[in-house]
N, C-alpha and C. Protein backbone atom coordinates (compact mmCIF):
# COMPACT_ATOMS: atom_id res chain seq x y z
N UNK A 1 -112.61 -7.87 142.13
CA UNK A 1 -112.07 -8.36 140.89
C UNK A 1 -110.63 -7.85 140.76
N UNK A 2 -109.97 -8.60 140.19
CA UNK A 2 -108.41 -8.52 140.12
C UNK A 2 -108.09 -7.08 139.46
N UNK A 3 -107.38 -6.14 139.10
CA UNK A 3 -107.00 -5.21 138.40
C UNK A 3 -106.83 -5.41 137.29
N UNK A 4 -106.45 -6.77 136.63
CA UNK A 4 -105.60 -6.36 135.05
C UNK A 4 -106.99 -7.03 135.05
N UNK A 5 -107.77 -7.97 135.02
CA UNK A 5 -108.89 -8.63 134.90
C UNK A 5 -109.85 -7.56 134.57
N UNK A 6 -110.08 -6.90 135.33
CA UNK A 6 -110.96 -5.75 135.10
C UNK A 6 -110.77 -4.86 134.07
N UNK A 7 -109.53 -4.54 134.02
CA UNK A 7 -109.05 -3.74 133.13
C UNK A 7 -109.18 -4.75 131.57
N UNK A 8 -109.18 -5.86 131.21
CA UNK A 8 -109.49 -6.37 130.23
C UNK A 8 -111.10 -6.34 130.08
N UNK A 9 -111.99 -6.68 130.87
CA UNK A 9 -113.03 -6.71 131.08
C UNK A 9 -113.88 -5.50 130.54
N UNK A 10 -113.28 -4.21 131.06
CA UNK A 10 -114.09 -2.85 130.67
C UNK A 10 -113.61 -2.50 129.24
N UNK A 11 -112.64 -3.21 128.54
CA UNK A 11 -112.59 -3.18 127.44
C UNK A 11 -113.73 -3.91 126.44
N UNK A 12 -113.62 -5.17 126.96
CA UNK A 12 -114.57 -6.45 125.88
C UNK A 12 -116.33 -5.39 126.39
N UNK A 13 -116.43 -5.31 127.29
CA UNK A 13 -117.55 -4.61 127.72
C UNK A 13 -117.84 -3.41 126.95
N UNK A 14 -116.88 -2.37 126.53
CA UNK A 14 -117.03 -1.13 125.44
C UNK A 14 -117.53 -1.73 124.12
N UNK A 15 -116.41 -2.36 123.99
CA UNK A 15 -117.04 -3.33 122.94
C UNK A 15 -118.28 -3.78 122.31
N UNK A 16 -119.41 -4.46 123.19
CA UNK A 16 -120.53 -5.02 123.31
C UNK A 16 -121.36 -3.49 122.82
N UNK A 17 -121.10 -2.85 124.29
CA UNK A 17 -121.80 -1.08 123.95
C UNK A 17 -122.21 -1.26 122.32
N UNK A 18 -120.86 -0.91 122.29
CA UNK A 18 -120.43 -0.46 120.42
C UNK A 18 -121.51 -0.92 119.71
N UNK A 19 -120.54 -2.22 119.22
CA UNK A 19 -121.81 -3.19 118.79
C UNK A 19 -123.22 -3.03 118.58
N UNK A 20 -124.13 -2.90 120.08
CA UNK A 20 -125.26 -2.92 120.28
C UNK A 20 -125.79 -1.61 119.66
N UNK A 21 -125.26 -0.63 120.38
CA UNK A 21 -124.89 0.74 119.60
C UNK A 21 -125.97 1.03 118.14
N UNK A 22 -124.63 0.42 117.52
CA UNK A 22 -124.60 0.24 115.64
C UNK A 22 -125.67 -0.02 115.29
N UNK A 23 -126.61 -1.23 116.07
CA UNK A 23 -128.08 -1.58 115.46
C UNK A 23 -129.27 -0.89 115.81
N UNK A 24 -128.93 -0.34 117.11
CA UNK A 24 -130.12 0.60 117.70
C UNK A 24 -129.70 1.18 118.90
N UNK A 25 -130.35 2.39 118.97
CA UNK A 25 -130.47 3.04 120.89
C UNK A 25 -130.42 1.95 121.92
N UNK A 26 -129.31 2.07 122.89
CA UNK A 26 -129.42 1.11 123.86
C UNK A 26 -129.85 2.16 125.43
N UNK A 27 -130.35 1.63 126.19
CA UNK A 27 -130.14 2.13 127.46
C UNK A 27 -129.45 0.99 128.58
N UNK A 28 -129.68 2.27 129.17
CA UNK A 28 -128.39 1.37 130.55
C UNK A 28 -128.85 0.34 131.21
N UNK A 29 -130.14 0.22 131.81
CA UNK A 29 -130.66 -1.11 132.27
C UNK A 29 -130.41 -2.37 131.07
N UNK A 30 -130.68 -2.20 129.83
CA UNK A 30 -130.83 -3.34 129.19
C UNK A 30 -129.23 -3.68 128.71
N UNK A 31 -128.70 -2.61 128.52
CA UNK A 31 -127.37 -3.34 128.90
C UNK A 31 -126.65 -3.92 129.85
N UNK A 32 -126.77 -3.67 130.91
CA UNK A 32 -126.92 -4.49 132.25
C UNK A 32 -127.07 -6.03 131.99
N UNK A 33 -128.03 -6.01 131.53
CA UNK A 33 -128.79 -7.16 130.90
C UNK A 33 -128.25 -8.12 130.12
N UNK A 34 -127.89 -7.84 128.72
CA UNK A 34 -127.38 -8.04 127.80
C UNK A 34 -126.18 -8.54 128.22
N UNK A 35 -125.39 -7.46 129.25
CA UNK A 35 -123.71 -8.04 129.40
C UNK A 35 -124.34 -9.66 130.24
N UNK A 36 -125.24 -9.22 130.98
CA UNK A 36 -125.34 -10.44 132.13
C UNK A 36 -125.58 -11.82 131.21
N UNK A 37 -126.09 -11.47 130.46
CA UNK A 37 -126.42 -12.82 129.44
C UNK A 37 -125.04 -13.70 128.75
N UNK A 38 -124.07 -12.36 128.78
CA UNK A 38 -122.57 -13.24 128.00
C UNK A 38 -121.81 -13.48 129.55
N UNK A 39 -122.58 -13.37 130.37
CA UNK A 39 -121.59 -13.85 131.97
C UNK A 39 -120.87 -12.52 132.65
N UNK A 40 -121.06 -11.67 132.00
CA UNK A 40 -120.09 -10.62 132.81
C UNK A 40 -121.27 -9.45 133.87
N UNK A 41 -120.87 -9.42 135.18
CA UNK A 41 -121.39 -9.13 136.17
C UNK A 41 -121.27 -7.37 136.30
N UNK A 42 -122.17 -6.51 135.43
CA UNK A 42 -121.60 -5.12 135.70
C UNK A 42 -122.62 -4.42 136.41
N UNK A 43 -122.08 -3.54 137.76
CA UNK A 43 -123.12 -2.50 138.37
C UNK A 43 -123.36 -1.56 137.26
N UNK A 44 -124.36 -0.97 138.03
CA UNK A 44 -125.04 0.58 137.14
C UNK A 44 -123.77 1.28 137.75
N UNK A 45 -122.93 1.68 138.98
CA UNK A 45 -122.23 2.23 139.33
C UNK A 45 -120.52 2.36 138.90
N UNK A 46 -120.55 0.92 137.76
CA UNK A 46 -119.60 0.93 136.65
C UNK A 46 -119.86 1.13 135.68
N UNK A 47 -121.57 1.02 135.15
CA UNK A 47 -121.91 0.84 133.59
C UNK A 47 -121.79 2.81 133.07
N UNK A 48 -122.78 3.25 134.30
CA UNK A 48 -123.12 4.74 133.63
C UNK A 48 -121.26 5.88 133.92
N UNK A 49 -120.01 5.65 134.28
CA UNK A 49 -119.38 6.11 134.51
C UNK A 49 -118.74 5.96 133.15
N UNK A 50 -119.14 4.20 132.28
CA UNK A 50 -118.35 3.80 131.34
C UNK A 50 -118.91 4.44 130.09
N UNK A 51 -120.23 4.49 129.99
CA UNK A 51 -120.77 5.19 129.26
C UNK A 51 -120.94 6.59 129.15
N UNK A 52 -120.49 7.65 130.31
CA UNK A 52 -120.01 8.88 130.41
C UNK A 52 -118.67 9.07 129.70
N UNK A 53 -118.03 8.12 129.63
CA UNK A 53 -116.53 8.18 129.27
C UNK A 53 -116.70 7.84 127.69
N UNK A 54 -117.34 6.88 127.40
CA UNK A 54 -117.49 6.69 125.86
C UNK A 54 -118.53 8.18 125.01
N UNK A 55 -119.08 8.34 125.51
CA UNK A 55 -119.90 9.79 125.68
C UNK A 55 -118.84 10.85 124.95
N UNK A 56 -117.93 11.50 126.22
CA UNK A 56 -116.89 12.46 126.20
C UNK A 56 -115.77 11.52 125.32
N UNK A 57 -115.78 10.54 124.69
CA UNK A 57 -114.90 10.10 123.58
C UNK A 57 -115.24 10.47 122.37
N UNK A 58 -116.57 10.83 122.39
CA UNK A 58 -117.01 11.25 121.23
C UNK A 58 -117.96 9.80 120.47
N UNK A 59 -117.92 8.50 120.97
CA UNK A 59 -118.30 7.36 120.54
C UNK A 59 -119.64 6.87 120.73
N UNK A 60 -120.43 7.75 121.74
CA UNK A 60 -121.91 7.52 121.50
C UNK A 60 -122.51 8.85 121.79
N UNK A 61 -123.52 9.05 121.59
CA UNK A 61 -124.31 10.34 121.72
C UNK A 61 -125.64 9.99 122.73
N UNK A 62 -126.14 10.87 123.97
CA UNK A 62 -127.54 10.42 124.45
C UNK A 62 -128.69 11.45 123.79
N UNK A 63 -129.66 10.60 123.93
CA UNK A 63 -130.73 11.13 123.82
C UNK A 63 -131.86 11.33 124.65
N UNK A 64 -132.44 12.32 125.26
CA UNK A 64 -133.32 12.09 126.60
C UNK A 64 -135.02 12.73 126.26
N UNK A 65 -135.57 12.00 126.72
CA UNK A 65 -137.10 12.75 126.39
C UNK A 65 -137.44 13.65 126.99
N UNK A 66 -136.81 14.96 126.69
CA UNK A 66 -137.18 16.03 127.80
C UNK A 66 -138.94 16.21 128.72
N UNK A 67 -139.47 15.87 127.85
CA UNK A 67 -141.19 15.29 128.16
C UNK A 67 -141.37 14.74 130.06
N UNK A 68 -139.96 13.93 129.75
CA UNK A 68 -140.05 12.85 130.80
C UNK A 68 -139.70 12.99 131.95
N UNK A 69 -139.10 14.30 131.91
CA UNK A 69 -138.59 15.03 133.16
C UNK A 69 -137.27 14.66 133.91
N UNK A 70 -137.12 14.47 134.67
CA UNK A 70 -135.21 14.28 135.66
C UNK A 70 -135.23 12.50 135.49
N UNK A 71 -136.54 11.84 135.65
CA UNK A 71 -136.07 10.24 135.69
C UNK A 71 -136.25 9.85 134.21
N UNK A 72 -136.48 10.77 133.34
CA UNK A 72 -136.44 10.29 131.51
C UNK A 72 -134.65 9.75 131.20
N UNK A 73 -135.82 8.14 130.54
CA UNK A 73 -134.51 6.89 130.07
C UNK A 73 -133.68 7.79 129.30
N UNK A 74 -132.37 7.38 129.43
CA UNK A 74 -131.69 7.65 128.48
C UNK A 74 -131.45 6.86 127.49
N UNK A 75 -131.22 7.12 126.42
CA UNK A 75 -130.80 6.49 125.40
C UNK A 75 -129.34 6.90 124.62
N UNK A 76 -128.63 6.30 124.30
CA UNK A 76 -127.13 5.64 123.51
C UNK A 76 -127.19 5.60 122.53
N UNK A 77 -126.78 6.25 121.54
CA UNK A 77 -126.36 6.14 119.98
C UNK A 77 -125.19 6.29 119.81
N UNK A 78 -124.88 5.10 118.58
CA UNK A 78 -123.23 5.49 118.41
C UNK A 78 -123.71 6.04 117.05
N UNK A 79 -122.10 7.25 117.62
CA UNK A 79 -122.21 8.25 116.65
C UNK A 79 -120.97 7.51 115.74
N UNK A 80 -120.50 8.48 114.38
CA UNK A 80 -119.78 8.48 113.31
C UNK A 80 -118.11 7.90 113.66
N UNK A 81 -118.09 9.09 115.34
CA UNK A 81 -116.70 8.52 115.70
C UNK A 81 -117.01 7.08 115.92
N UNK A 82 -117.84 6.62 116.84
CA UNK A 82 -118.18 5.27 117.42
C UNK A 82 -118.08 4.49 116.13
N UNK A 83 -118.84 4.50 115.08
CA UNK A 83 -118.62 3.75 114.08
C UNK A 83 -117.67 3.55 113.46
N UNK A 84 -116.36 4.34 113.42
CA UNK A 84 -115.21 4.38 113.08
C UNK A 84 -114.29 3.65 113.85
N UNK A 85 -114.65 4.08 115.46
CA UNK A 85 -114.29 3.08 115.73
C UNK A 85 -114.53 1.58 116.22
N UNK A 86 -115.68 1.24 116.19
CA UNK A 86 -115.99 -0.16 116.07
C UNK A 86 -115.16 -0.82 115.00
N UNK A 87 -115.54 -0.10 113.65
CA UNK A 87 -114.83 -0.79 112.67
C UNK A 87 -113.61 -1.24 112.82
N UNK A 88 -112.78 -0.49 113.62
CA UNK A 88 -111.42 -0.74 113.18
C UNK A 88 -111.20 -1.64 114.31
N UNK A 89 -111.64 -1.82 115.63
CA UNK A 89 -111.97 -2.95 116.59
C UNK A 89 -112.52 -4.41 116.04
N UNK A 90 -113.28 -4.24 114.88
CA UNK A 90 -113.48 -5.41 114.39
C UNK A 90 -112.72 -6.01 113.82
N UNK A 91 -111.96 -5.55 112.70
CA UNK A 91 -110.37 -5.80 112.69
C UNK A 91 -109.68 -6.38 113.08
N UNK A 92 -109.37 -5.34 114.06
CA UNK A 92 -108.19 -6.31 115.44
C UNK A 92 -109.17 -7.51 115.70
N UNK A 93 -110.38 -7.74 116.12
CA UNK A 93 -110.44 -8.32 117.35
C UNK A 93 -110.68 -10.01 115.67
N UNK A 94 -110.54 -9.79 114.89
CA UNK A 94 -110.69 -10.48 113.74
C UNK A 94 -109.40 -11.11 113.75
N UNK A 95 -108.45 -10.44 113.96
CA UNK A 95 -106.76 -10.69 114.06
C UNK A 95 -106.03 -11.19 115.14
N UNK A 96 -107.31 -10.61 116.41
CA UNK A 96 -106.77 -11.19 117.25
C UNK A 96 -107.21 -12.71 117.90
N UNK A 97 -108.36 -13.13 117.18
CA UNK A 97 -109.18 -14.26 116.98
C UNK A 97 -108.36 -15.57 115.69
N UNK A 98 -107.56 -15.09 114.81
CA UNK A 98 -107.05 -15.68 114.22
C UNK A 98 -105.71 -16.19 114.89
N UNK A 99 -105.18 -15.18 115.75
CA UNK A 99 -103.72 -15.31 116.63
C UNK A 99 -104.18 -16.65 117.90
N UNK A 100 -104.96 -15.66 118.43
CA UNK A 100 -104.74 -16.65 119.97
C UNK A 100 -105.88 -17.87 119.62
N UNK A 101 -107.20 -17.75 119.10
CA UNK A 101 -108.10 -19.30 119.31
C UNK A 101 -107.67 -20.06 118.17
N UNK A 102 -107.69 -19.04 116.64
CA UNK A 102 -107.44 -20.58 115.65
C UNK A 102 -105.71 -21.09 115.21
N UNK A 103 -104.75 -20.47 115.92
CA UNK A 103 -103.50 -20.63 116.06
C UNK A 103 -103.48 -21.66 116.92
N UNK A 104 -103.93 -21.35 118.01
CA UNK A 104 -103.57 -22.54 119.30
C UNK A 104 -104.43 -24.04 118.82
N UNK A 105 -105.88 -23.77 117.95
CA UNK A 105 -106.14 -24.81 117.72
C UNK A 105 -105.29 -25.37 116.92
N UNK A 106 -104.85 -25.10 116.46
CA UNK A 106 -104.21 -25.66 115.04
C UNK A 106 -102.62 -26.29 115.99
N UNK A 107 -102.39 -25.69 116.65
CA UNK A 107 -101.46 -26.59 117.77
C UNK A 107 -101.85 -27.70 118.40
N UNK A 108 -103.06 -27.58 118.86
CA UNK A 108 -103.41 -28.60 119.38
C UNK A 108 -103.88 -30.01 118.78
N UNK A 109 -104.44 -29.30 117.38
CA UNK A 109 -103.90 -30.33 116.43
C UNK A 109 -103.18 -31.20 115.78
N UNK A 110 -101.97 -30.62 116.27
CA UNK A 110 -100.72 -31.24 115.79
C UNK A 110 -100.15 -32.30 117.05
């Protein structure tokens, strides 16, 4: 995959996280999943590095069933930062949905 491509990509992809996040515990297989359903193609060998990084951002928290021993699921919560910042991502991406799709329609209208 191209560089800047990707690099847009692991953004809209944090994103989704977020999102999913906000309504409940996600784990890493079903996000896998989930992205695959909106078309975007992510390994476990990109997903859990991205989610280590959102982790140490402070934007989700895991949870593990110690019960379950070394292969216990993990689970994803977004925390307070995460919700803070989703919010303000919703925003932009509100602003940036008004700029580039209903701007250009409205060109194409004309």
């Amino acid at each position: 995959m191209d560089y800047i491509e990707r690099e847009i990509l692991l953004s809209f992809w944090k994103v989704h996280i977020l999102h999913h996040a906000s309504k409940a515990p996600v784990i890493g297989h079903w996000i896998i999943g989930e992205l695959r359903r909106h078309g975007y193609e992510v390994s476990p060998g990109t997903l859990y590095p991205m989610l280590l990084r959102m982790e140490q951002r402070g934007w989700l928290t895991q949870k593990v069933n110690a019960d379950k021993g070394a292969k216990a699921r993990k689970e994803y919560l977004l925390t307070k930062k995460g919700h803070k910042i989703l919010t303000i991502l919703r925003e932009q991406i509100i602003e940036l949905h008004r700029e580039v799709v209903l701007d250009d329609e409205e060109e194409n209208l004309s």
